[in-house]
Protein backbone atom coordinates (compact mmCIF):
# COMPACT_ATOMS: atom_id res chain seq x y z
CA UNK A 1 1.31 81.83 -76.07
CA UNK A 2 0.82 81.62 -72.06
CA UNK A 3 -2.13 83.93 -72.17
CA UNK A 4 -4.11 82.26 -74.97
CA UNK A 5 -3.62 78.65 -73.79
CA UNK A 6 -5.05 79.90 -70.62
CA UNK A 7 -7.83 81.54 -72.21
CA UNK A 8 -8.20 77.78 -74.17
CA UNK A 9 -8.78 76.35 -70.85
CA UNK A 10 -11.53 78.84 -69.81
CA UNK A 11 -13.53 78.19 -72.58
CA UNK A 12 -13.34 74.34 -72.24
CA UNK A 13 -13.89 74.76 -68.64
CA UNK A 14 -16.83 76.98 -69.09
CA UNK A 15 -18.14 75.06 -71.91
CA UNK A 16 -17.80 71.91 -69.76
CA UNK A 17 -19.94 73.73 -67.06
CA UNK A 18 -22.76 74.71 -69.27
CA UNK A 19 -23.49 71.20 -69.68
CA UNK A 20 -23.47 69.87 -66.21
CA UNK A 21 -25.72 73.15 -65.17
CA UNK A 22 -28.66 71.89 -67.05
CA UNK A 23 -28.79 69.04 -65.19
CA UNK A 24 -26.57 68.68 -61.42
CA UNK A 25 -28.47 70.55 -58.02
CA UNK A 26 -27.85 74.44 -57.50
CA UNK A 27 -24.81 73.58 -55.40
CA UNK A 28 -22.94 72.52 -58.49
CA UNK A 29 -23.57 76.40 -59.71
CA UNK A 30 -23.03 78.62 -56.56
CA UNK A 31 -19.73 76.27 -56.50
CA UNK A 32 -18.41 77.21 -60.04
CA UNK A 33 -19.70 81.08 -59.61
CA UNK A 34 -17.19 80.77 -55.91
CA UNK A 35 -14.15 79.35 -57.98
CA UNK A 36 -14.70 81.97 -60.72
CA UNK A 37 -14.79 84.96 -58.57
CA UNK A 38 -11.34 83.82 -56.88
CA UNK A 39 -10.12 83.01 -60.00
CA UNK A 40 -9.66 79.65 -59.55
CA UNK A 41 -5.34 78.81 -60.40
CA UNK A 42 -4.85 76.29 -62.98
CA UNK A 43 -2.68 73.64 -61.00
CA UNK A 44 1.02 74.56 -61.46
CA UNK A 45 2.60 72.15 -63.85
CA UNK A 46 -0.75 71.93 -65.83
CA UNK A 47 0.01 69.06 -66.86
CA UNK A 48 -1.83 66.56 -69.05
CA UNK A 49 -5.25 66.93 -70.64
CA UNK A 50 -6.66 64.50 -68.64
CA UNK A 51 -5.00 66.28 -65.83
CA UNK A 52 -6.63 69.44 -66.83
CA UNK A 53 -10.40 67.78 -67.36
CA UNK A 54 -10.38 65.90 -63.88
CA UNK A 55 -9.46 69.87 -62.55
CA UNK A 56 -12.59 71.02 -64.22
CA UNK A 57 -14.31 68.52 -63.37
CA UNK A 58 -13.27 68.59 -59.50
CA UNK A 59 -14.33 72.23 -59.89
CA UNK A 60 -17.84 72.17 -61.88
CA UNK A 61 -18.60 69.13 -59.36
CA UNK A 62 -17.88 69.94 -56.18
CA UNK A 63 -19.07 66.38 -54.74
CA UNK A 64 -16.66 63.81 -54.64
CA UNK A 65 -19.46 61.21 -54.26
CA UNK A 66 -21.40 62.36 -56.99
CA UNK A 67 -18.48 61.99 -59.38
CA UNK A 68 -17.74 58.09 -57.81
CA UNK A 69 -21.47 58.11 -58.88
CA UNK A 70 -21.28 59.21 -62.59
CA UNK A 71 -18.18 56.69 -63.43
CA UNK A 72 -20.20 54.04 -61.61
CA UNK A 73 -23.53 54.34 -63.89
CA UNK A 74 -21.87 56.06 -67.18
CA UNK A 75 -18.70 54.39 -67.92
CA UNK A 76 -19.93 50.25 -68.01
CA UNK A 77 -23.09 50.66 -70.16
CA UNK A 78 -26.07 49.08 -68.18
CA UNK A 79 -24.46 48.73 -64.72
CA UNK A 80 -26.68 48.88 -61.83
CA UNK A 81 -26.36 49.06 -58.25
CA UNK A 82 -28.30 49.48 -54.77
CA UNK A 83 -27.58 51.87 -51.67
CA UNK A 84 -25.63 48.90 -49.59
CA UNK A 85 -23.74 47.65 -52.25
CA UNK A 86 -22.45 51.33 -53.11
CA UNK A 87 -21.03 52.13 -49.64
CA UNK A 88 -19.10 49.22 -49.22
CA UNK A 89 -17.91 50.30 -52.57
CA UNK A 90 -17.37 53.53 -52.08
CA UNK A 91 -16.92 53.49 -48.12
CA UNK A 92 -19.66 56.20 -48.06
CA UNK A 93 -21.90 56.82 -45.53
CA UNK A 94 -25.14 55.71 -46.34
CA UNK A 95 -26.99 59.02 -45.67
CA UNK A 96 -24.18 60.68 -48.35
CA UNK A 97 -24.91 58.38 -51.03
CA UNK A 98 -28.60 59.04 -50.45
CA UNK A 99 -28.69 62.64 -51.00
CA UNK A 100 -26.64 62.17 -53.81
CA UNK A 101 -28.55 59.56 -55.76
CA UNK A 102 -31.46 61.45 -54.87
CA UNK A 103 -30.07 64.31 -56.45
CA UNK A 104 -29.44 62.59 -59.39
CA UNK A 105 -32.77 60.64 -60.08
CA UNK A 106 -34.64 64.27 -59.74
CA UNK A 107 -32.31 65.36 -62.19
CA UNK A 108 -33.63 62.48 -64.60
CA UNK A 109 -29.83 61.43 -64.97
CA UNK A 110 -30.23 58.18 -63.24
CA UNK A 111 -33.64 55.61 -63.11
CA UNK A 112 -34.62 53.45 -60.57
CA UNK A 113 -36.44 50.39 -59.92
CA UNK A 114 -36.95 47.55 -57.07
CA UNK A 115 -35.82 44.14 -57.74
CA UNK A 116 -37.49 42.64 -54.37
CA UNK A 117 -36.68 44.82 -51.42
CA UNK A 118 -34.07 46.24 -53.35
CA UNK A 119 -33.81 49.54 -55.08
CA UNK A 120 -31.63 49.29 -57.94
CA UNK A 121 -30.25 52.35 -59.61
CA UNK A 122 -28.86 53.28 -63.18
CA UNK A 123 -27.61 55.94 -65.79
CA UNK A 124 -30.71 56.97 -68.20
CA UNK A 125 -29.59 56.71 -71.67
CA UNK A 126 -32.95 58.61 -72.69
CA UNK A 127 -31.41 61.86 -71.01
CA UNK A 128 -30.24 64.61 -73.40
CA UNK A 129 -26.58 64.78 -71.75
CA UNK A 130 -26.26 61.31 -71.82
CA UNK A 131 -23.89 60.82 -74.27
CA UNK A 132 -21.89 63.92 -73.63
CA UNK A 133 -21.55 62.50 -69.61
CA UNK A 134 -20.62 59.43 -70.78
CA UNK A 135 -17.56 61.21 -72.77
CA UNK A 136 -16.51 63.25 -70.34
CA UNK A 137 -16.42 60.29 -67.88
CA UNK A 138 -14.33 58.22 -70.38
CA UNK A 139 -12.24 61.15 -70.85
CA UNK A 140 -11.48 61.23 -67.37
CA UNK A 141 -10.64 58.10 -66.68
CA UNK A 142 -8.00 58.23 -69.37
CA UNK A 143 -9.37 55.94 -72.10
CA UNK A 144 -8.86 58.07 -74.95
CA UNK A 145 -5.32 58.28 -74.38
CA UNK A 146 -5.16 55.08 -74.35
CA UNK A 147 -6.58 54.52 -77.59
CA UNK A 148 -4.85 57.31 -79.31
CA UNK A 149 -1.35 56.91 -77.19
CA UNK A 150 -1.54 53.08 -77.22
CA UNK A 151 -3.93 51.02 -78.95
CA UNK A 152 -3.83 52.86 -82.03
CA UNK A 153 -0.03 52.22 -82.45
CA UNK A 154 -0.58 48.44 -81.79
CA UNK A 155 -0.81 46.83 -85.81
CA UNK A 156 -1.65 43.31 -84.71
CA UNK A 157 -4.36 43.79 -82.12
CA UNK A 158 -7.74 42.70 -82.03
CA UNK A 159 -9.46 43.96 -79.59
CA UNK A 160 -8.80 45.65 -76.38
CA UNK A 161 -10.68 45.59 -72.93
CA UNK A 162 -10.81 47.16 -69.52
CA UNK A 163 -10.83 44.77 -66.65
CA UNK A 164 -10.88 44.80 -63.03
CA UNK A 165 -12.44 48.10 -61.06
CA UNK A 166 -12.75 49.96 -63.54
CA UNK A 167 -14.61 47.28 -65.55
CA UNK A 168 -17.18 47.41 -62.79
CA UNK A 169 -17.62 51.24 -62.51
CA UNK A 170 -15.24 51.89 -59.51
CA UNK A 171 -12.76 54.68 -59.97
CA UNK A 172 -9.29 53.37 -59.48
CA UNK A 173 -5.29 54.61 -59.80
CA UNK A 174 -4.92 51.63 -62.00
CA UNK A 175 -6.15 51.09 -65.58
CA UNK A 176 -6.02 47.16 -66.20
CA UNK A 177 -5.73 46.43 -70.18
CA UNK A 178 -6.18 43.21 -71.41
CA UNK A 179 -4.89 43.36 -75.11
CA UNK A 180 -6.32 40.67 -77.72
CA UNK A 181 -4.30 39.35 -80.52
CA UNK A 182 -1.02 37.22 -81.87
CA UNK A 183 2.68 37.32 -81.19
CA UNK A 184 2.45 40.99 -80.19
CA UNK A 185 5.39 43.21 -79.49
CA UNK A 186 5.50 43.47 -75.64
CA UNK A 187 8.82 45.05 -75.49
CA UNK A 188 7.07 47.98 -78.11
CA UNK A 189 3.87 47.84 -75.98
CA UNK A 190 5.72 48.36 -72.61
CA UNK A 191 7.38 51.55 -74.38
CA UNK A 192 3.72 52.76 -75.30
CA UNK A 193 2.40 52.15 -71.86
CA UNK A 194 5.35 54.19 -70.17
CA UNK A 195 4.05 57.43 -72.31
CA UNK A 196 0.47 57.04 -71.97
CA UNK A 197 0.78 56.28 -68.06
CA UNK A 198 2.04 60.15 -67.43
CA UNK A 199 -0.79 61.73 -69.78
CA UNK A 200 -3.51 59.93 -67.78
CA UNK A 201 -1.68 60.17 -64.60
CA UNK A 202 -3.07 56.66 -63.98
CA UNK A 203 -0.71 53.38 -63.99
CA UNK A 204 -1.73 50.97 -66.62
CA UNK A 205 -1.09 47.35 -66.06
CA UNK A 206 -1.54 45.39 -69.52
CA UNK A 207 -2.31 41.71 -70.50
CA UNK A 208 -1.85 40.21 -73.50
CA UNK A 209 -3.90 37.10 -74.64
CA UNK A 210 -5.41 34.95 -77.84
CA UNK A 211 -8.95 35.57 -78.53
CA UNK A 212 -9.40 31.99 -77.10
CA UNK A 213 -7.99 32.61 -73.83
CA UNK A 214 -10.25 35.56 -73.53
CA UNK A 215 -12.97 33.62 -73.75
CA UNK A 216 -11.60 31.22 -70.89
CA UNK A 217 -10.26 33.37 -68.91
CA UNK A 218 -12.86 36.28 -68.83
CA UNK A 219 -15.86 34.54 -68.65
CA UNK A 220 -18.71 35.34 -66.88
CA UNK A 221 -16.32 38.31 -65.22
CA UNK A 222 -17.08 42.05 -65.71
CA UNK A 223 -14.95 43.59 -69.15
CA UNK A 224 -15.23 46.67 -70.99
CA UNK A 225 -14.54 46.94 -74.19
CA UNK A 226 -13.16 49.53 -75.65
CA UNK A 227 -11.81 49.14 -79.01
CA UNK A 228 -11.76 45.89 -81.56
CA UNK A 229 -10.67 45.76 -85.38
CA UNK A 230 -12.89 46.41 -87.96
CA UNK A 231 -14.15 43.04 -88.36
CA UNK A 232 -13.71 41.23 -85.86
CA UNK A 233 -16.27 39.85 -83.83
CA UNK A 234 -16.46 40.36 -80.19
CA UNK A 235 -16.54 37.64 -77.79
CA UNK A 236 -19.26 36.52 -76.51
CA UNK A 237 -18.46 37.37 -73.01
CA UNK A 238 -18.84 41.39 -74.20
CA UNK A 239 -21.18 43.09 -72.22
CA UNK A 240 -20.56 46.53 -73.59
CA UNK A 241 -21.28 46.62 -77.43
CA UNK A 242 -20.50 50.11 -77.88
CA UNK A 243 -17.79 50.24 -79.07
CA UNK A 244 -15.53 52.84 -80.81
CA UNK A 245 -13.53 51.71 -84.16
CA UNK A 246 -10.65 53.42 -86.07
């Protein structure tokens, strides 16, 4: 029923918000009590879920900087980065980024420490919400989706990674999959990608390749991986060992 899915979606919303309150500036609140008090629309052809959680998110966070900022540190495990190297990036303004990561680091979601004159920043796994940012970051770039919608479906596949911007913590329209195995079905695999493309509202460009040209091809690049068979043992190039299985 109309009413009840909409209901659905203020509970998830609100849920979603609870989370980010215990930790994101006052801004973050005063902007969620504004969008609640002019009842905020849901956008018209509600779409997708992942549609629906980049709305929330949009909403909950109402800096567009700061949400560059939590894909950056809390999608790629470990990734790091310093004030210069995130506005050419981002094409920020140094000043934004500044408040921002500021904002952040008092918040205890990101560390810091100099490497020279440097000031290198990351996500802090030892935070509370650290896990449940890290999900709702994944979420929102789409790769659930694409492990239920695509990689799930695939019986021959090894392992699968992200590669390119995303791979490096920069927010992107385009997913790039490389998919690891033997003699898969690309004609099957096209189909799969067509679906999953309009659920995450994202394009998805695939690869596939033998474990061995993995290794030769991705090495010493940035990956992400995001799924491998039971079993199998990641290459040696992975830099992200967390990995979810079936």
């Amino acid at each position: 029923m109309p009413g009840q899915h909409k209901t659905n979606e203020t509970v998830l919303a609100n849920e979603t918000a609870t989370a980010f309150e215990k930790v994101i500036a006052n801004e973050t609140v005063i902007a969620r009590s504004a969008a609640t008090k002019q009842s905020a629309p849901i956008p018209p052809t509600l779409p997708t879920k992942n549609n629906k959680i980049q709305y929330m998110l949009d909403i909950i966070i109402s800096s567009k900087t700061r949400i560059k900022l939590l894909i950056k540190f809390f999608l790629v495990q470990g990734n790091k980065s310093y004030l210069r190297s995130l506005e050419r990036e981002f094409d920020e303004s140094t000043n934004a980024l500044r408040v921002e990561l500021n904002r952040m680091i008092k918040a205890r979601l990101l560390t810091s420490e100099f490497e020279g004159n440097r000031r290198y920043y990351k996500a802090n796994p030892k935070h509370p919400l650290y896990n449940d940012i890290k999900n709702i970051v994944r979420k929102t770039v789409g790769i659930d989706q694409i492990i239920e919608k695509i990689i799930s479906k695939i019986g021959d596949l090894k392992a699968a990674y992200i590669i390119g911007n995303f791979a490096e913590g920069i927010d992107s329209d385009t997913v790039e999959l490389t998919l690891i195995g033997e003699n898969l079905d690309t004609e099957y695999i096209d189909n799969l990608v067509k679906k999953a493309q309009k659920l995450i509202n994202r394009k998805i460009m695939y690869l596939t390749i033998t474990p061995e040209q993995m290794k030769y091809f991705y090495k010493n690049k940035p990956t992400l991986l995001i799924w491998e068979k039971n079993g199998y043992p990641s290459a040696p190039l992975e830099q992200n060992p967390e990995t979810p299985n079936p």
